[in-house]
PDB file of N, CA and C in Angstrom:
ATOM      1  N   UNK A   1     -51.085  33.873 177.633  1.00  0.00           N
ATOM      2  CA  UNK A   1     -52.218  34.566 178.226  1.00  0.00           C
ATOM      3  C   UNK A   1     -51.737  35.903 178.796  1.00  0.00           C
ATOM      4  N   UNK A   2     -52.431  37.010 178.481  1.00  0.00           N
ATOM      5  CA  UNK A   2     -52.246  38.200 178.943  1.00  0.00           C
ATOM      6  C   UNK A   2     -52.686  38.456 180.049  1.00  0.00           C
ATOM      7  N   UNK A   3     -52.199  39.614 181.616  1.00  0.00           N
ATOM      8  CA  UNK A   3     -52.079  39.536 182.126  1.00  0.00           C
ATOM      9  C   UNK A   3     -52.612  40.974 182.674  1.00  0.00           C
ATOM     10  N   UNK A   4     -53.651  41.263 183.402  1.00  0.00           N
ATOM     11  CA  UNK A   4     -54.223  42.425 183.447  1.00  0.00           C
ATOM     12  C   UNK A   4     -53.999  42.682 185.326  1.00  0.00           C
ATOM     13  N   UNK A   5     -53.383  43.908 185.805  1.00  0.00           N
ATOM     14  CA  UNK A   5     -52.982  44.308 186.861  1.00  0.00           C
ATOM     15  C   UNK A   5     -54.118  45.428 186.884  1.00  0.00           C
ATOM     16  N   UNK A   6     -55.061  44.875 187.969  1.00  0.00           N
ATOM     17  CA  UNK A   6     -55.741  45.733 188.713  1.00  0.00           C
ATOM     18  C   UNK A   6     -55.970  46.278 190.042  1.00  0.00           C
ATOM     19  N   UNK A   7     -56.955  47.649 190.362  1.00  0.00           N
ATOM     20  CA  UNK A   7     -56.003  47.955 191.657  1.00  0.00           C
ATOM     21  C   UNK A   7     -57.699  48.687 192.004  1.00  0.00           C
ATOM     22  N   UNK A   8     -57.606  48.076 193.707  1.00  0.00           N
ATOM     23  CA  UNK A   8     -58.881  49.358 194.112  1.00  0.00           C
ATOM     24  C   UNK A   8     -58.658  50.199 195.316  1.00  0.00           C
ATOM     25  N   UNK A   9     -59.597  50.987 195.696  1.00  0.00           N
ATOM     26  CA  UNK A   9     -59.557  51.932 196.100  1.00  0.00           C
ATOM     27  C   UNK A   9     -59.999  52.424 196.948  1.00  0.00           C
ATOM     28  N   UNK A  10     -60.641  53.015 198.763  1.00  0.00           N
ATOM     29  CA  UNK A  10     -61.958  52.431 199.270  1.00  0.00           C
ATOM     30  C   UNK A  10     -61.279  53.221 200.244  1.00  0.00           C
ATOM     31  N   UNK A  11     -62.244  54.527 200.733  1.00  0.00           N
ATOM     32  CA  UNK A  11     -61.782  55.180 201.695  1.00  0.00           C
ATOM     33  C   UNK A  11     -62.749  55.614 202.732  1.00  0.00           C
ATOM     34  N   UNK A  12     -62.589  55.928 204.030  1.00  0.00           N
ATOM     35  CA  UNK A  12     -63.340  56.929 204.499  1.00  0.00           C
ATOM     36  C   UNK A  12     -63.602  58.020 204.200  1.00  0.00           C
ATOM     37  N   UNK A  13     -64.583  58.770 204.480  1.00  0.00           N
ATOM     38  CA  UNK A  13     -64.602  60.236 204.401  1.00  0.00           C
ATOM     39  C   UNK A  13     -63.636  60.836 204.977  1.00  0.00           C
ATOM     40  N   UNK A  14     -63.269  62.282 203.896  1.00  0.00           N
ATOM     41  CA  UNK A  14     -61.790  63.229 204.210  1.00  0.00           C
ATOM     42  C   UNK A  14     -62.085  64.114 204.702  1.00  0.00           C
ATOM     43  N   UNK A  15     -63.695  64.825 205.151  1.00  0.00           N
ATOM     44  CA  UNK A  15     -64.059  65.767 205.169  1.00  0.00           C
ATOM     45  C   UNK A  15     -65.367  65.808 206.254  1.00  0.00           C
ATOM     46  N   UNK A  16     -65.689  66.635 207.080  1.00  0.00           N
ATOM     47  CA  UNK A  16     -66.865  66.945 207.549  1.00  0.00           C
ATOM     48  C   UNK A  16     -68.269  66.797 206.668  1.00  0.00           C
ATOM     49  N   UNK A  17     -69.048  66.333 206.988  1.00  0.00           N
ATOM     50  CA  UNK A  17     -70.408  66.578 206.302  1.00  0.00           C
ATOM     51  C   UNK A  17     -70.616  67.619 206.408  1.00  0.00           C
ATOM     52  N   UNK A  18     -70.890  68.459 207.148  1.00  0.00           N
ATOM     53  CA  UNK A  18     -71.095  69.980 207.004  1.00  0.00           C
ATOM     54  C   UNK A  18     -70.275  70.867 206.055  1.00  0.00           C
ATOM     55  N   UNK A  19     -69.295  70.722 205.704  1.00  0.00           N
ATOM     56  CA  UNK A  19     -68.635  71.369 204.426  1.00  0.00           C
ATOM     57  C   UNK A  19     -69.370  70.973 203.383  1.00  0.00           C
ATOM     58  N   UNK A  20     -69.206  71.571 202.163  1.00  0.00           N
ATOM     59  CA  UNK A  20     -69.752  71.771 200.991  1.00  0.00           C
ATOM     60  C   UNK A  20     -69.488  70.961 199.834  1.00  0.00           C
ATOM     61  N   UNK A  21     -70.551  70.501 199.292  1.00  0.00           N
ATOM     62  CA  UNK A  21     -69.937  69.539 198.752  1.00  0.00           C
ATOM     63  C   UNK A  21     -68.482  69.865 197.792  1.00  0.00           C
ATOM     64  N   UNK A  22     -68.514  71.197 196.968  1.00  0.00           N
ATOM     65  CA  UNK A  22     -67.144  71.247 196.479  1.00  0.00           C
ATOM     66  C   UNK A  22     -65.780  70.987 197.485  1.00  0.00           C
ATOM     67  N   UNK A  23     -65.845  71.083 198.912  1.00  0.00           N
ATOM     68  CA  UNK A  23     -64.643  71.543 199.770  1.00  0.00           C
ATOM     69  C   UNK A  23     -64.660  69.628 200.261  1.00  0.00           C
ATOM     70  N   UNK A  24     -65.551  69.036 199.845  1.00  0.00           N
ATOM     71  CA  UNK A  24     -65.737  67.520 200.634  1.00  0.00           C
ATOM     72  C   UNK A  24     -64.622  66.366 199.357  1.00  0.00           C
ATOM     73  N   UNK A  25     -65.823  67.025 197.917  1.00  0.00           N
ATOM     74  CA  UNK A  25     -64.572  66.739 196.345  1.00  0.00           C
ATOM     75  C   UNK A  25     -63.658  66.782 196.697  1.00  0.00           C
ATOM     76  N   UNK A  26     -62.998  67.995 196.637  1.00  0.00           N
ATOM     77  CA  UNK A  26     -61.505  68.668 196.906  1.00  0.00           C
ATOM     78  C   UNK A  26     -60.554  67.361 197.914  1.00  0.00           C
ATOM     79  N   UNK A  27     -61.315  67.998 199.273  1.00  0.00           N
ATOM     80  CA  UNK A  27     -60.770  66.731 200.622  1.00  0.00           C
ATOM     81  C   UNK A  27     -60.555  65.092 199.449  1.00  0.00           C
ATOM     82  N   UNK A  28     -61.614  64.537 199.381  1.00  0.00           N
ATOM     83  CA  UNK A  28     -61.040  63.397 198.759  1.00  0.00           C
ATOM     84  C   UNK A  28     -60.852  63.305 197.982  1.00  0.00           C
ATOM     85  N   UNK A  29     -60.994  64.313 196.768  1.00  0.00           N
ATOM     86  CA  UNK A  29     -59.333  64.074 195.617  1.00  0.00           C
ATOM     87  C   UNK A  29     -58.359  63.927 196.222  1.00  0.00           C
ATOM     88  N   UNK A  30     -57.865  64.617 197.099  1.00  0.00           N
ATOM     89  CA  UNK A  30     -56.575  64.988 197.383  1.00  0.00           C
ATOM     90  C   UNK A  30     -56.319  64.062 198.117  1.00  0.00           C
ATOM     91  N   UNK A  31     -57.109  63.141 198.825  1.00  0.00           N
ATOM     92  CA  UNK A  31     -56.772  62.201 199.485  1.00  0.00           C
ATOM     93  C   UNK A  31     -56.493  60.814 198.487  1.00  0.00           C
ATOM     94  N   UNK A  32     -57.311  60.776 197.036  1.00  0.00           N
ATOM     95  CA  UNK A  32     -56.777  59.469 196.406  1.00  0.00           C
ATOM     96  C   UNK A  32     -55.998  59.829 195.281  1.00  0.00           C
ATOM     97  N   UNK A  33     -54.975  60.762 195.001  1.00  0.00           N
ATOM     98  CA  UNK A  33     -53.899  61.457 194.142  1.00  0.00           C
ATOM     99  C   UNK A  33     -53.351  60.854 194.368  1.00  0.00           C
ATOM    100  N   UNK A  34     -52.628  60.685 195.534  1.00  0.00           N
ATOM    101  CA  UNK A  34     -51.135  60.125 195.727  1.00  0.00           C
ATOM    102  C   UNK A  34     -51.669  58.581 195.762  1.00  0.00           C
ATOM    103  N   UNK A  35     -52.686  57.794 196.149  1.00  0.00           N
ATOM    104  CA  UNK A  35     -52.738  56.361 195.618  1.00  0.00           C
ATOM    105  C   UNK A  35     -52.951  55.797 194.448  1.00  0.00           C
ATOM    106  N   UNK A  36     -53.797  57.133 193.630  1.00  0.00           N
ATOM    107  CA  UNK A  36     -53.321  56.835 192.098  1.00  0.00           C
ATOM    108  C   UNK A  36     -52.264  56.844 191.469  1.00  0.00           C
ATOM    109  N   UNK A  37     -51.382  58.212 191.729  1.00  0.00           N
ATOM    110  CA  UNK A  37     -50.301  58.215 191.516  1.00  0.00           C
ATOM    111  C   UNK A  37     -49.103  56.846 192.004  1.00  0.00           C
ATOM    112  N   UNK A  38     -49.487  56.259 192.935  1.00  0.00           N
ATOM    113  CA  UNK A  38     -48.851  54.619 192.973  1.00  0.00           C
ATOM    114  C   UNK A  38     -49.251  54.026 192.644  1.00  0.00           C
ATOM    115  N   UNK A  39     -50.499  53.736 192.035  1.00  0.00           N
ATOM    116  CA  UNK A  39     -51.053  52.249 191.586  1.00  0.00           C
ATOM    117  C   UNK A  39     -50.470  52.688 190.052  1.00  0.00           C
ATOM    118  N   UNK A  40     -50.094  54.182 189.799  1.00  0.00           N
ATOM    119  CA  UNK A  40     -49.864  54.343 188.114  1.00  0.00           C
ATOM    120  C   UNK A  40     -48.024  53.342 188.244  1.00  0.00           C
ATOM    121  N   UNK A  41     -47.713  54.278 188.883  1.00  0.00           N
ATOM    122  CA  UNK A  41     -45.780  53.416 189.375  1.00  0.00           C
ATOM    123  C   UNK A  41     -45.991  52.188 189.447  1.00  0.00           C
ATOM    124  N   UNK A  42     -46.891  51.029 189.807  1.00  0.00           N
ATOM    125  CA  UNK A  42     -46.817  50.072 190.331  1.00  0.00           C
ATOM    126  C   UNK A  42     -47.332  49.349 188.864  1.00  0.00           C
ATOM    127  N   UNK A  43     -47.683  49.869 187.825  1.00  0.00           N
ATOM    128  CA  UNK A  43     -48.079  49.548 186.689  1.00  0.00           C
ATOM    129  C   UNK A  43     -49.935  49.120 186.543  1.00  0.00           C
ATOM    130  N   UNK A  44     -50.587  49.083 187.800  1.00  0.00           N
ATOM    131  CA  UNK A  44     -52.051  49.359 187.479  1.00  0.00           C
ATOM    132  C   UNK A  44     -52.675  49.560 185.905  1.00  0.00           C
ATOM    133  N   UNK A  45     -53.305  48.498 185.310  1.00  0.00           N
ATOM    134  CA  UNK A  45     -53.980  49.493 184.456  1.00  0.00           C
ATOM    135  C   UNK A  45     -55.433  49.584 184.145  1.00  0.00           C
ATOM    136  N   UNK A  46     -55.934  48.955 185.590  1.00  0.00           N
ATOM    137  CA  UNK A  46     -57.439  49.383 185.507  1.00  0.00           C
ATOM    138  C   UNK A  46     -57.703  49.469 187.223  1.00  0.00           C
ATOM    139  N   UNK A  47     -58.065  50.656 187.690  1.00  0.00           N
ATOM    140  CA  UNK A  47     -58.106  51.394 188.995  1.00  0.00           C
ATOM    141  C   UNK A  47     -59.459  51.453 189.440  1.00  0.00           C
ATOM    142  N   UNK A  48     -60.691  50.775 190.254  1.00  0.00           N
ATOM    143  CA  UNK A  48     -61.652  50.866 190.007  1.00  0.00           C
ATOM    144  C   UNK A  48     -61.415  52.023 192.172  1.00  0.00           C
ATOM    145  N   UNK A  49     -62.400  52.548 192.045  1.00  0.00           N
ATOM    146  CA  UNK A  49     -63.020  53.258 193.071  1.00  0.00           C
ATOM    147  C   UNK A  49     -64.123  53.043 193.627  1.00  0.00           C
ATOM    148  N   UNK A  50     -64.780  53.563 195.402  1.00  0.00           N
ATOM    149  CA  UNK A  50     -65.813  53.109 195.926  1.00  0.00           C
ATOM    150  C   UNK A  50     -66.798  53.710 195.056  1.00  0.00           C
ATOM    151  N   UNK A  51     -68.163  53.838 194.666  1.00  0.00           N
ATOM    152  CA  UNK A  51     -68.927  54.646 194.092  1.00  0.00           C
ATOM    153  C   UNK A  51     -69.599  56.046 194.734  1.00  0.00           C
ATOM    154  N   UNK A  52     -69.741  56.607 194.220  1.00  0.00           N
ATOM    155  CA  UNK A  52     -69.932  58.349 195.200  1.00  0.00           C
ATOM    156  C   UNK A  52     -68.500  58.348 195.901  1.00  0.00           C
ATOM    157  N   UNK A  53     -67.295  58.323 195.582  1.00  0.00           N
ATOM    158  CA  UNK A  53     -65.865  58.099 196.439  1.00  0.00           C
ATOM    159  C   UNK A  53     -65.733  59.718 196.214  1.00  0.00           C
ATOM    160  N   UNK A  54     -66.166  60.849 195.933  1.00  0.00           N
ATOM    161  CA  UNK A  54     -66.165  62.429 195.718  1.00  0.00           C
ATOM    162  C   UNK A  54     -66.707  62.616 197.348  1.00  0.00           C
ATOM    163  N   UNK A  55     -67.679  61.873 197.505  1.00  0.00           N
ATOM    164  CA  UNK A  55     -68.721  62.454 198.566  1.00  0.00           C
ATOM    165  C   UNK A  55     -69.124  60.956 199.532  1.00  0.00           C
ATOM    166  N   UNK A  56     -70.111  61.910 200.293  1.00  0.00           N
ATOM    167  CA  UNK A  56     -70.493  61.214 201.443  1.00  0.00           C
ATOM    168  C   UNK A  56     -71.335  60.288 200.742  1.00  0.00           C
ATOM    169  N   UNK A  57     -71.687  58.789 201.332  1.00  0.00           N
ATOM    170  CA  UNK A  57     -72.404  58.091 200.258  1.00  0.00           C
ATOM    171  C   UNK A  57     -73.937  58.347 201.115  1.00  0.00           C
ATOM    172  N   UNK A  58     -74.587  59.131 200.219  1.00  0.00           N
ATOM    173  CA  UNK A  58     -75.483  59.891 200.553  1.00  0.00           C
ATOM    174  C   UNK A  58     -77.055  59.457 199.770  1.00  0.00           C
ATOM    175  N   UNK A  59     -77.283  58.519 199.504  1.00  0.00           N
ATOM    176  CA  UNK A  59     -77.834  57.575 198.652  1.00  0.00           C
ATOM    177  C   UNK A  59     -79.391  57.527 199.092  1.00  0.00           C
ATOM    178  N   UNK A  60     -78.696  56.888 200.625  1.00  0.00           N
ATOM    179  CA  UNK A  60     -80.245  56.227 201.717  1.00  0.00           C
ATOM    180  C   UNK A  60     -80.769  57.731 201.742  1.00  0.00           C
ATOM    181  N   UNK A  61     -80.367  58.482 201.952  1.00  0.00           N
ATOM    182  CA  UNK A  61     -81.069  60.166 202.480  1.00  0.00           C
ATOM    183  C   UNK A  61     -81.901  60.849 201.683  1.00  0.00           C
ATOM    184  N   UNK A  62     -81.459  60.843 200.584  1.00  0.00           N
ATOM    185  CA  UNK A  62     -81.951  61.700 199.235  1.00  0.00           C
ATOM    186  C   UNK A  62     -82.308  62.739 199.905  1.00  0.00           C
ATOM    187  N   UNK A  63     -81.296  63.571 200.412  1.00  0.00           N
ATOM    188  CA  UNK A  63     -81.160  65.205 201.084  1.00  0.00           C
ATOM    189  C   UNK A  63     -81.056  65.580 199.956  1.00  0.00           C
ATOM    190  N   UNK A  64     -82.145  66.653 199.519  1.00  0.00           N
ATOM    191  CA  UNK A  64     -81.669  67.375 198.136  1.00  0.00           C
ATOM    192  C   UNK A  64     -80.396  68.357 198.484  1.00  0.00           C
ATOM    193  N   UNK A  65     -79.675  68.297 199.549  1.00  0.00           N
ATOM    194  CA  UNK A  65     -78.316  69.301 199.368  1.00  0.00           C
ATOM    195  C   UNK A  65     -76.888  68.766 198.639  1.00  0.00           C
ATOM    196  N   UNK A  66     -77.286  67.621 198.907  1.00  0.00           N
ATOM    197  CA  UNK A  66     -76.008  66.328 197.936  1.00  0.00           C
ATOM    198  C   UNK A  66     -76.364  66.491 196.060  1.00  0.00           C
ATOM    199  N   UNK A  67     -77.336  67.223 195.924  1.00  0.00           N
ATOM    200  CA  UNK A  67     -77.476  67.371 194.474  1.00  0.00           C
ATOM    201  C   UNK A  67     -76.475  68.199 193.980  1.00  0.00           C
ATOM    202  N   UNK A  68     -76.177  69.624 194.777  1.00  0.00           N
ATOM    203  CA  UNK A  68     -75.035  70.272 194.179  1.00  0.00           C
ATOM    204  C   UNK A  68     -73.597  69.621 194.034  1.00  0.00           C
ATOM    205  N   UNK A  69     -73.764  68.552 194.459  1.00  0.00           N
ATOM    206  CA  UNK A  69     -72.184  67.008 194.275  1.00  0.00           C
ATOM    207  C   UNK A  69     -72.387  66.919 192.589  1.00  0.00           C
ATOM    208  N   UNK A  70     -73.457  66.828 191.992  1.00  0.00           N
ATOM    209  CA  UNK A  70     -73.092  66.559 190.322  1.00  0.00           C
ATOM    210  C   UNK A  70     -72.444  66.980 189.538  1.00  0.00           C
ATOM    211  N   UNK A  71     -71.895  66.103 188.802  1.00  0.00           N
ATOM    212  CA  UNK A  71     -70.839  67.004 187.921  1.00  0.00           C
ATOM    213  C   UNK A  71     -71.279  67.005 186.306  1.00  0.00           C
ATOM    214  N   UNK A  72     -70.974  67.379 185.662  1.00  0.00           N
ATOM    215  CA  UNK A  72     -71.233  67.748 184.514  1.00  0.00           C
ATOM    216  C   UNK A  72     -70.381  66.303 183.807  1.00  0.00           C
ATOM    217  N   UNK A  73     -69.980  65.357 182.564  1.00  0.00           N
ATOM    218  CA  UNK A  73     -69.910  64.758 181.709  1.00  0.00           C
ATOM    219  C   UNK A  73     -69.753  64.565 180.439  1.00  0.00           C
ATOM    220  N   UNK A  74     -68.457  65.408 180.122  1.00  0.00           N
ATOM    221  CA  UNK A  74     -67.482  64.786 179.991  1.00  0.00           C
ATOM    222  C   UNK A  74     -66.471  66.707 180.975  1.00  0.00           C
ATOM    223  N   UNK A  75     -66.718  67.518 181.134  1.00  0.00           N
ATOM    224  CA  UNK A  75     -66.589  68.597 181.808  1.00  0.00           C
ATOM    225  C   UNK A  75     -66.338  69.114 183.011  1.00  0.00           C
ATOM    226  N   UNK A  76     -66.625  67.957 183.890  1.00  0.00           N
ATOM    227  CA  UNK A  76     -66.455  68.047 185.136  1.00  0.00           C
ATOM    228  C   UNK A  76     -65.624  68.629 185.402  1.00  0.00           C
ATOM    229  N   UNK A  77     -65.365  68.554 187.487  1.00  0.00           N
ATOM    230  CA  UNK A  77     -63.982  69.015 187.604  1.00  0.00           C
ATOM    231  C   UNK A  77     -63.192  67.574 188.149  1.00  0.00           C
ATOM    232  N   UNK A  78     -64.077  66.266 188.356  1.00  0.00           N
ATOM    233  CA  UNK A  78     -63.458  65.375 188.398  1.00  0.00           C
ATOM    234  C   UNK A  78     -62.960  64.388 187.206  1.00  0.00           C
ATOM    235  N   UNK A  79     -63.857  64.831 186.081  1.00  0.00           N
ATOM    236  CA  UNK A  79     -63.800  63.889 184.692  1.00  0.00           C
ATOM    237  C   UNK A  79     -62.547  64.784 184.405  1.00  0.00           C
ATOM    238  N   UNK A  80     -62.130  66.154 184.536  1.00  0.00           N
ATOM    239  CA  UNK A  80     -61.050  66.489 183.864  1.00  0.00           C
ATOM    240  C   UNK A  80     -59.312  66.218 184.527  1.00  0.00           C
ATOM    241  N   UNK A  81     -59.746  66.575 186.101  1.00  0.00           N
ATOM    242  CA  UNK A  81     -58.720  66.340 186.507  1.00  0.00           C
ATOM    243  C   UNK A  81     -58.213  64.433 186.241  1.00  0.00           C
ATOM    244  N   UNK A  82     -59.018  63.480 186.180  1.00  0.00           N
ATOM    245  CA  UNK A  82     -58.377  61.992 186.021  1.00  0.00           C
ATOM    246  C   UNK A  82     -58.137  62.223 184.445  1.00  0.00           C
TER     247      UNK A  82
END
């Protein structure tokens, strides 16, 4: 039987709500790099994340200012950097 090593992921916010959503991205990329980068060392090979883990989970609000958070598919700047 094969043997599948999985790994998750689950953070607070890195960033002020008042920053933008690009500068909020940025904050928590940079905050789950280096735990990807260990779950890759540790042999991980399926990494799942919180959902909206870019941004504030901004869901209940439907503030149309969380719309500029979308990214484009397959183009992004998060689909390219993973």
């Amino acid at each position: 039987m094969a043997k599948l090593k999985i790994g998750l992921i689950q953070m607070g916010l890195k960033a002020a709500t008042s920053a933008t959503p690009a500068e909020i991205r940025d904050a928590m990329l940079a905050a789950h790099l280096p735990l990807i980068e260990a779950a890759g060392a540790q042999g991980v090979q399926v990494l799942c994340f919180q959902e909206v883990f870019t941004q504030p989970y901004f869901c209940p609000s439907q503030d149309a200012r969380w719309y500029a958070a979308a990214e484009a598919i397959p183009d992004g700047h998060t689909t390219r950097l993973m």
